[in-house]
C-alpha atoms as a PDB file:
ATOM      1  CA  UNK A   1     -12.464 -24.400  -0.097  1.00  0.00           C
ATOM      2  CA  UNK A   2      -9.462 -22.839  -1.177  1.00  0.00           C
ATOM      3  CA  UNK A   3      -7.169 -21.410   1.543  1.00  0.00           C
ATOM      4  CA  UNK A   4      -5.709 -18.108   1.476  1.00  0.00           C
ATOM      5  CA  UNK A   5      -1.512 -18.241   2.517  1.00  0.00           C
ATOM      6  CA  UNK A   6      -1.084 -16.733   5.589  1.00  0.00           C
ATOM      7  CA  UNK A   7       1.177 -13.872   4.405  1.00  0.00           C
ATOM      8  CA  UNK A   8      -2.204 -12.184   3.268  1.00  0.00           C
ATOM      9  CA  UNK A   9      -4.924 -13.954   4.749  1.00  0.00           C
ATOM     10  CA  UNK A  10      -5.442 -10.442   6.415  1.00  0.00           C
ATOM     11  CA  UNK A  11      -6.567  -8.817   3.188  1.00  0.00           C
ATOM     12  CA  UNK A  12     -10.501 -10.109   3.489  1.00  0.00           C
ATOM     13  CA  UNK A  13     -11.292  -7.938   6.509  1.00  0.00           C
ATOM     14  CA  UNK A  14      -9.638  -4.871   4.739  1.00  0.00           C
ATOM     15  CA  UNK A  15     -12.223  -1.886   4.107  1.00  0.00           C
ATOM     16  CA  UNK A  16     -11.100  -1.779   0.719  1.00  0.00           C
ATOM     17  CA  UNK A  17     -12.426  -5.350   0.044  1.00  0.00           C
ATOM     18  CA  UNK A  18     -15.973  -3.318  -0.819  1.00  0.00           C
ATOM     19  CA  UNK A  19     -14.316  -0.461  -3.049  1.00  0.00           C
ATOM     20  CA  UNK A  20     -14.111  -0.619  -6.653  1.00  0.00           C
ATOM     21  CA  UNK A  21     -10.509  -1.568  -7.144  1.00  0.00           C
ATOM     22  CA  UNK A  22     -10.111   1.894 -10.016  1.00  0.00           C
ATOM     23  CA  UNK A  23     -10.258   3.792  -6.556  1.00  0.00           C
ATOM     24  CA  UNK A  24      -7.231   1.913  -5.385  1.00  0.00           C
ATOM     25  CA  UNK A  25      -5.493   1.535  -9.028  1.00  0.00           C
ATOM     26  CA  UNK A  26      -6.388   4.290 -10.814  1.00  0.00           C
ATOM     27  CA  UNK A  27      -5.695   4.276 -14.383  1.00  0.00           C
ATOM     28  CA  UNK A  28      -4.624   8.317 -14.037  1.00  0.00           C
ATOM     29  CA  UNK A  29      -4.214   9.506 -10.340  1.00  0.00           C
ATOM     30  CA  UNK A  30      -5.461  12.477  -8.936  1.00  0.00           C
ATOM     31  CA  UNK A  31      -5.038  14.376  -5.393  1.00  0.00           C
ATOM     32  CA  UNK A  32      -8.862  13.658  -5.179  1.00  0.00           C
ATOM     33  CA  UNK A  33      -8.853  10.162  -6.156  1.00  0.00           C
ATOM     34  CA  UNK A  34      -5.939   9.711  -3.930  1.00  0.00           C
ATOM     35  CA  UNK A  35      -7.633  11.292  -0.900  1.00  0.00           C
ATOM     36  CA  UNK A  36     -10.963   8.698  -1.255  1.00  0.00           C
ATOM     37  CA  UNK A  37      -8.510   5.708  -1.202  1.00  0.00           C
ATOM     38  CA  UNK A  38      -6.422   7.188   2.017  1.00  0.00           C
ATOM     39  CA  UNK A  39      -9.774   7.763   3.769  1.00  0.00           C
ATOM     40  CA  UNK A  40     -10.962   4.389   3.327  1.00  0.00           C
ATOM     41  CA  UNK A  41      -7.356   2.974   4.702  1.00  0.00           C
ATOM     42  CA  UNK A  42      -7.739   4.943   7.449  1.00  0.00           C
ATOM     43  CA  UNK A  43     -10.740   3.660   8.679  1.00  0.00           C
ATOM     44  CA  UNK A  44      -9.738   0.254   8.015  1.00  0.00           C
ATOM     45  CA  UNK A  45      -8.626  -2.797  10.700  1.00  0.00           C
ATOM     46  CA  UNK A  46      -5.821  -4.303   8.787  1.00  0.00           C
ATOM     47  CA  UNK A  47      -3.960  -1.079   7.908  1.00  0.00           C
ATOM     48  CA  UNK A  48      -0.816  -2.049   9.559  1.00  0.00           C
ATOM     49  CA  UNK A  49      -0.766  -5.349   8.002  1.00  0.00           C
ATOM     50  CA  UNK A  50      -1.497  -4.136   4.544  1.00  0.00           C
ATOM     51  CA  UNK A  51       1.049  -1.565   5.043  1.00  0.00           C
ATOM     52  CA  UNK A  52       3.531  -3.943   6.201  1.00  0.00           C
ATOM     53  CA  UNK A  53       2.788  -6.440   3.515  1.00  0.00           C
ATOM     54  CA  UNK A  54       3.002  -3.579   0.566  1.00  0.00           C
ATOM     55  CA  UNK A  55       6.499  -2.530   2.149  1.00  0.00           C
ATOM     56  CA  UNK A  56       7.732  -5.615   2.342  1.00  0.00           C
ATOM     57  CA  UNK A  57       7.214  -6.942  -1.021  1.00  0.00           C
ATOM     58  CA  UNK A  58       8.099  -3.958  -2.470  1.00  0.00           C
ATOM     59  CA  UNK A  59       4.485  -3.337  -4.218  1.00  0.00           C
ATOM     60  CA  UNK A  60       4.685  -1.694  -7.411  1.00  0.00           C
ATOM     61  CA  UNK A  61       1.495  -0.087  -8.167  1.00  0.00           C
ATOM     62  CA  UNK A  62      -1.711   1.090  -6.228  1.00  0.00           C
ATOM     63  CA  UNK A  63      -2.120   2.341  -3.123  1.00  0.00           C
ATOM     64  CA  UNK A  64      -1.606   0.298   0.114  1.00  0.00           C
ATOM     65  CA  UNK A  65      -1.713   0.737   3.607  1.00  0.00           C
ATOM     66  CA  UNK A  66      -3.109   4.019   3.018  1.00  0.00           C
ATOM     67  CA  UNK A  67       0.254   4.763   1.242  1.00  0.00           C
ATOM     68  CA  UNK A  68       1.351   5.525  -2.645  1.00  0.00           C
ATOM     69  CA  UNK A  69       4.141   4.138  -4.505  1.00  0.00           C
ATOM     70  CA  UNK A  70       6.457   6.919  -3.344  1.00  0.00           C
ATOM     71  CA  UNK A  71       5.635   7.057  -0.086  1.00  0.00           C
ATOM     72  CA  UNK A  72       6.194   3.031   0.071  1.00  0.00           C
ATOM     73  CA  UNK A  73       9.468   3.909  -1.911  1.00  0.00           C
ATOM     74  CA  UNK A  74      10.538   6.644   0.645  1.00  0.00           C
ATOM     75  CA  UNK A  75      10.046   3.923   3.738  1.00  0.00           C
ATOM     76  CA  UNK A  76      11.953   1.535   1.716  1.00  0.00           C
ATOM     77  CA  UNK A  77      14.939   3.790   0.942  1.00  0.00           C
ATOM     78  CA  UNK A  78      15.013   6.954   2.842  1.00  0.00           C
ATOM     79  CA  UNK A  79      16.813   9.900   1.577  1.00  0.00           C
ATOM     80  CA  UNK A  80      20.674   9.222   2.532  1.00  0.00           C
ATOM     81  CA  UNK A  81      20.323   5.553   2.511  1.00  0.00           C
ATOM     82  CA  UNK A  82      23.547   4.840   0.169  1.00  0.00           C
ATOM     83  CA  UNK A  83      26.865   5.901   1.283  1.00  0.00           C
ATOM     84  CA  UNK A  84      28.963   7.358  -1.273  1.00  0.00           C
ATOM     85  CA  UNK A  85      31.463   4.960  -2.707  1.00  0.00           C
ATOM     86  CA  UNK A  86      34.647   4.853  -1.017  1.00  0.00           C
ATOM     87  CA  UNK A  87      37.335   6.268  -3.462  1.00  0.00           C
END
């Protein structure tokens, strides 16, 4: 039996784990689509983890954590982040 590492060993009770994938990785995303995947991350035990993980490792597609790429981005690095350059 093949062990999952324990970084995301939380994924196989996500809700998502019985979605079609397309609903979390769409190949063109809409409001709609992205409402359906929010709604099942909402409802699902491991959101915090997921959401944590995605952060974290700086996930570049799909939505995690009942989150989008942008939204992950604007946790990451929120507006004002940088200082100016000293000059």
């Amino acid at each position: 039996m093949r062990r999952m590492t324990p970084e995301i060993g939380w994924a196989v009770r996500g809700a998502c784990r019985a979605s079609d994938p397309e609903l979390f990785f769409p190949l063109t995303q809409s409001a709609e689509q992205e409402a359906r995947a929010k709604a099942v991350c909402a409802r699902c035990p491991v959101l915090a983890d997921c959401r944590a993980y995605a952060v974290r490792s700086g996930e570049p597609e799909g939505i995690w954590g009942g989150l989008t790429v942008r939204e992950r981005r604007d946790l990451r690095f929120p507006t004002g982040w940088r200082r100016p350059a000293a000059g």
